[in-house]
N, C-alpha and C. Protein backbone atom coordinates (compact mmCIF):
# COMPACT_ATOMS: atom_id res chain seq x y z
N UNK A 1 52.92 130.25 96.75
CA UNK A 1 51.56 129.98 97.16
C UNK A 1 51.50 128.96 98.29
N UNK A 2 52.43 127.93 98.08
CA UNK A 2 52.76 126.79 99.52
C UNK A 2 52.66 127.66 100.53
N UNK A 3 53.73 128.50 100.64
CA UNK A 3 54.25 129.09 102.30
C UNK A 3 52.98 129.62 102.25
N UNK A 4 52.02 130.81 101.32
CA UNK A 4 51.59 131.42 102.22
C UNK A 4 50.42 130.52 102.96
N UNK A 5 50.26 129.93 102.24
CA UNK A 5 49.05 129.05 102.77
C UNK A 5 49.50 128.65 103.89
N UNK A 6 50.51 128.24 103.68
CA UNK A 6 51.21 127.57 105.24
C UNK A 6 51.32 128.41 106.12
N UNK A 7 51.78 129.43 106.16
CA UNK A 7 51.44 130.79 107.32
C UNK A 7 49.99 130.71 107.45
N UNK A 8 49.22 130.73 106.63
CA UNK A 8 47.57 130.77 107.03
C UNK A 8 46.92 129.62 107.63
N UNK A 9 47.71 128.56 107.57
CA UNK A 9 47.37 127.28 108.26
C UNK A 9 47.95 127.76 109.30
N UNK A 10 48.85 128.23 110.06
CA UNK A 10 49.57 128.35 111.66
C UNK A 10 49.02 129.21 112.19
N UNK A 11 47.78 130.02 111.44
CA UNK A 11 47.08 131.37 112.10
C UNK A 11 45.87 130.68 112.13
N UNK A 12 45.81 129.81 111.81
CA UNK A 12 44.50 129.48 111.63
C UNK A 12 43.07 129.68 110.76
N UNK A 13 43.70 130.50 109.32
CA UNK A 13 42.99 130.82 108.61
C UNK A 13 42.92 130.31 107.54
N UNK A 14 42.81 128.70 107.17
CA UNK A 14 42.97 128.32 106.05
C UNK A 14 41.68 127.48 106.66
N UNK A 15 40.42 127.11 104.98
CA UNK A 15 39.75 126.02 105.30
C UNK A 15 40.38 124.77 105.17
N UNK A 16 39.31 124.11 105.67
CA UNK A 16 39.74 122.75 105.64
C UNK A 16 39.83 122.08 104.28
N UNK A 17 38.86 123.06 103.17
CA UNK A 17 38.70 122.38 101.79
C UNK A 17 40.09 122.56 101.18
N UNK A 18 40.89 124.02 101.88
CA UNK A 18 42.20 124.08 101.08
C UNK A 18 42.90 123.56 101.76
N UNK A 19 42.81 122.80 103.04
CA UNK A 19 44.18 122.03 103.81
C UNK A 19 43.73 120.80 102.95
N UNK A 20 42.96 120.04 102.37
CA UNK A 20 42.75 118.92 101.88
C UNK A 20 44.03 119.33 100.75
N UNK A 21 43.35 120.40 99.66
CA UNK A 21 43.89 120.80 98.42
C UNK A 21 45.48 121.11 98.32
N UNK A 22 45.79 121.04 99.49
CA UNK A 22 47.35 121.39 100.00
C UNK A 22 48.22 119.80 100.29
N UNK A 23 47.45 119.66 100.73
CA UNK A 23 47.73 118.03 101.01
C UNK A 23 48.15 117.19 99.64
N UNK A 24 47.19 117.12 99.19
CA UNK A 24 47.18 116.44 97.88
C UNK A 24 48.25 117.30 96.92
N UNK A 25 48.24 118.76 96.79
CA UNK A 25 49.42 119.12 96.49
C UNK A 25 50.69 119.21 96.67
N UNK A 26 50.72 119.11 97.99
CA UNK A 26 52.03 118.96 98.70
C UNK A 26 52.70 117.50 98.05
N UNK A 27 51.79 116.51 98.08
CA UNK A 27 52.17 114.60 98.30
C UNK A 27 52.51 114.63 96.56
N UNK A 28 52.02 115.89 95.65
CA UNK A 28 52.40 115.03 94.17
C UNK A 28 53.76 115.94 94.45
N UNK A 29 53.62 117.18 94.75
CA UNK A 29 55.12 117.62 94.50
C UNK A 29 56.29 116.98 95.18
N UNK A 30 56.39 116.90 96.62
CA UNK A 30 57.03 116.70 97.33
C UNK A 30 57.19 115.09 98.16
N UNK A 31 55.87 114.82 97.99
CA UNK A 31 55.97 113.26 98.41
C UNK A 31 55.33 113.11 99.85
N UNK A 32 55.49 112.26 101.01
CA UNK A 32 54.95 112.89 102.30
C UNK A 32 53.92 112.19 102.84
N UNK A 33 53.45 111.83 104.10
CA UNK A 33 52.37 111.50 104.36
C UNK A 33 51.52 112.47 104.40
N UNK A 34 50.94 112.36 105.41
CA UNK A 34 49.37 112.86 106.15
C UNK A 34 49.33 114.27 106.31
N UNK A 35 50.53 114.99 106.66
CA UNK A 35 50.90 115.96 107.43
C UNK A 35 51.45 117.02 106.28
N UNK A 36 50.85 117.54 105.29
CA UNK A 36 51.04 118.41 104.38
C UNK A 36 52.02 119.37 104.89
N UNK A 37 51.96 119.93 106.25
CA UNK A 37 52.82 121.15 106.51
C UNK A 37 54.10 120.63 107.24
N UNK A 38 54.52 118.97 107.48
CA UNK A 38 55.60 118.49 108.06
C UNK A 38 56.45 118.35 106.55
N UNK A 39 55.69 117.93 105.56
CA UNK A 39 56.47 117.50 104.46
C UNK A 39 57.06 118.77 103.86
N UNK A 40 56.39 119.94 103.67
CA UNK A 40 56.74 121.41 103.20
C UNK A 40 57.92 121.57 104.53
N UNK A 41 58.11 121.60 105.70
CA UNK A 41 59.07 121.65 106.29
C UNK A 41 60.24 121.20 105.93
N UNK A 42 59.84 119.59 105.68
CA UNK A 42 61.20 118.75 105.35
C UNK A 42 62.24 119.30 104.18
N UNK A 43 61.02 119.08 103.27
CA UNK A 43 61.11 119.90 101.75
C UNK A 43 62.28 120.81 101.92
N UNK A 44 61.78 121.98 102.84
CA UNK A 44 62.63 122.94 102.37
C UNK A 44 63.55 123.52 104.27
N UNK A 45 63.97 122.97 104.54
CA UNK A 45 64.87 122.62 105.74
C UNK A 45 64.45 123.28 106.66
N UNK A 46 62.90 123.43 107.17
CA UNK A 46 62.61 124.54 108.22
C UNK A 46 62.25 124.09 109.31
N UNK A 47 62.85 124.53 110.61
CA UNK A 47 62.24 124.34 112.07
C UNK A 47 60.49 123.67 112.49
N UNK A 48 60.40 122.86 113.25
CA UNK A 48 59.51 122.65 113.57
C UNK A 48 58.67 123.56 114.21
N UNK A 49 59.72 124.83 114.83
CA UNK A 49 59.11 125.61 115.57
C UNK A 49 58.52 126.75 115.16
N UNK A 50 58.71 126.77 113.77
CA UNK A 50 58.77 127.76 112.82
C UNK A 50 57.12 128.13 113.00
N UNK A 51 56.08 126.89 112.95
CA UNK A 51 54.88 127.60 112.98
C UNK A 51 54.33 128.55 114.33
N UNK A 52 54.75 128.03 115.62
CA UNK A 52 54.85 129.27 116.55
C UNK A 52 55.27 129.96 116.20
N UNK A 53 56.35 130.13 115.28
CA UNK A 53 57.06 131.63 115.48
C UNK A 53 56.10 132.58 114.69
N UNK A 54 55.40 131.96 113.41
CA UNK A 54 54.64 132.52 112.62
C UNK A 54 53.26 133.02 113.53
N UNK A 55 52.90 132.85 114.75
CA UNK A 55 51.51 132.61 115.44
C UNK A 55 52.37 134.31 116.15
N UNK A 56 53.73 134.06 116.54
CA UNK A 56 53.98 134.82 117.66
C UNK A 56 54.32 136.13 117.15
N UNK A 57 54.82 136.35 115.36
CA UNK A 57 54.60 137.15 114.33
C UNK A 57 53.57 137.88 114.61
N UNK A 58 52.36 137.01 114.07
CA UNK A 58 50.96 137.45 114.03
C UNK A 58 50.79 138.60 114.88
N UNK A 59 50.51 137.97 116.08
CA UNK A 59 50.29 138.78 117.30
C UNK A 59 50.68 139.94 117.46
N UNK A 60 52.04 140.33 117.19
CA UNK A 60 53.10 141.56 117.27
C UNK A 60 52.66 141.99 116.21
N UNK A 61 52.21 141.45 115.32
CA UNK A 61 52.07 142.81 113.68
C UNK A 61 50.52 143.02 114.37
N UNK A 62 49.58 142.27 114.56
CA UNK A 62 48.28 143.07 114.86
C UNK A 62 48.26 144.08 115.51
N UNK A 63 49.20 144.03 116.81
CA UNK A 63 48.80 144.68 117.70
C UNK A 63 49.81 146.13 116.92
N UNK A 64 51.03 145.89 116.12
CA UNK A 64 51.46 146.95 115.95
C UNK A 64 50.48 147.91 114.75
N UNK A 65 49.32 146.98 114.25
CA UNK A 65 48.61 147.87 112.74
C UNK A 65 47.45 148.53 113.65
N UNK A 66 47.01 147.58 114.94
CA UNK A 66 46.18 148.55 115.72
C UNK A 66 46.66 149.76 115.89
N UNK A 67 47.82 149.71 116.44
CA UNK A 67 48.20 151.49 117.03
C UNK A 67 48.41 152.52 116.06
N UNK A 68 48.66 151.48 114.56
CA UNK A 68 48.87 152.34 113.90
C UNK A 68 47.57 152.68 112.66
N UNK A 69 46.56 152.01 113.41
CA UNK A 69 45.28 152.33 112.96
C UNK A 69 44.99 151.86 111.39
N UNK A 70 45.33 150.27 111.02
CA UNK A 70 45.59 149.96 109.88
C UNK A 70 45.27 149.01 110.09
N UNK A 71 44.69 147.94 109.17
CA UNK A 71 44.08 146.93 109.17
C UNK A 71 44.96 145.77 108.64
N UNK A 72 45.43 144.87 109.12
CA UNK A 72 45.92 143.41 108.78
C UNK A 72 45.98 142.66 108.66
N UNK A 73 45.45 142.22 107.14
CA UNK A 73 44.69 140.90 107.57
C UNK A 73 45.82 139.26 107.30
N UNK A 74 45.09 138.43 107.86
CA UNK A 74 45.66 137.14 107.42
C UNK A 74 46.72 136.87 106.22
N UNK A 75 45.85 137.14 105.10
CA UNK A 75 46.93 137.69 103.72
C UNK A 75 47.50 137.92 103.76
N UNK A 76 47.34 139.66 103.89
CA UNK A 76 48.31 140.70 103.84
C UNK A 76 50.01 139.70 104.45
N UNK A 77 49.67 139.61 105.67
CA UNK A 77 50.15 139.13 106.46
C UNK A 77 51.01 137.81 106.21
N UNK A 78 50.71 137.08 106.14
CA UNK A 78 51.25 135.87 105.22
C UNK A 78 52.19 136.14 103.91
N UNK A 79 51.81 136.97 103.19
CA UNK A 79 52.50 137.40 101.87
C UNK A 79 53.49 137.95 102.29
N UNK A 80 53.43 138.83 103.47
CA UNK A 80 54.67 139.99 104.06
C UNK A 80 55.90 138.96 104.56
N UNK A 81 55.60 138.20 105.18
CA UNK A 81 55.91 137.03 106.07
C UNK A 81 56.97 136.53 104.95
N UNK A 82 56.73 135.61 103.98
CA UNK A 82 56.90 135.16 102.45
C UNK A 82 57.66 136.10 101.80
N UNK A 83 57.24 136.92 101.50
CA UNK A 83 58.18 137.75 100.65
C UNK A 83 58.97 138.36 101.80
N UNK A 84 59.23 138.69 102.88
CA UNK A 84 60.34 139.37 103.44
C UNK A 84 61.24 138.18 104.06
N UNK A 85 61.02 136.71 104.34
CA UNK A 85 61.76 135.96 104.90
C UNK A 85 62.18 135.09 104.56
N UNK A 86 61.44 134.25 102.75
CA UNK A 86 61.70 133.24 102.22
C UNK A 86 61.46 133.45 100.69
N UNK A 87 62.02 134.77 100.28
CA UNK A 87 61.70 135.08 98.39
C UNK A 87 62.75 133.94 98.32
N UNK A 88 64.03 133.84 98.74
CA UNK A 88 65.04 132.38 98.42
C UNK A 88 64.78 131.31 98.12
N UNK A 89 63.53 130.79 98.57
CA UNK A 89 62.62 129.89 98.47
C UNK A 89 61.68 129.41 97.37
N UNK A 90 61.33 130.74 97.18
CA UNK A 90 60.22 130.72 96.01
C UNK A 90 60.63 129.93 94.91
N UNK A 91 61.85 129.94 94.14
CA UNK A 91 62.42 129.31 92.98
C UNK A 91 62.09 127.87 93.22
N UNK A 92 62.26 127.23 94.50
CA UNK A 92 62.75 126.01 95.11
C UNK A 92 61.00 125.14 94.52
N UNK A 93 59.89 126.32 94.97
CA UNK A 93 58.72 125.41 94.91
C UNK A 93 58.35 125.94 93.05
């Protein structure tokens, strides 16, 4: 549930009521200042650059569900992301 949120924070689709709720979750699990999605980085050894890459994802799956006349949303999207690149992970949180 971390990552995907965290993919939905780099797309820009998370509120602000759940970046609070992330925050505060992030700091009891993991510890951390201010920066809920630097500490989930640290946490679990990932690139800083990682959230572009997730933005530059995005882009390439939209444009590929357009052609293929299929709808993709944020979710969807995030979960795919998660389960195809970091199930290794999942145990960890």
């Amino acid at each position: 549930m971390l990552l995907d949120n965290y993919v939905l924070s780099c797309l820009g689709h998370l509120s602000q009521d759940n970046e609070a709720g992330l925050l505060s979750a992030t700091q009891r699990v993991y510890g951390g200042g201010s920066d809920w999605k630097a500490t989930l980085r640290a946490a679990l050894h990932l690139s800083e650059s990682i959230d572009e890459s997730f933005r530059k994802m995005w882009k390439t799956n939209q444009q590929r569900a357009k052609q293929a006349g299929v709808t993709l949303t944020p979710l969807d999207f995030a979960r795919m992301v998660v389960d195809q690149n970091f199930a290794h992970l999942i145990q960890k949180l």
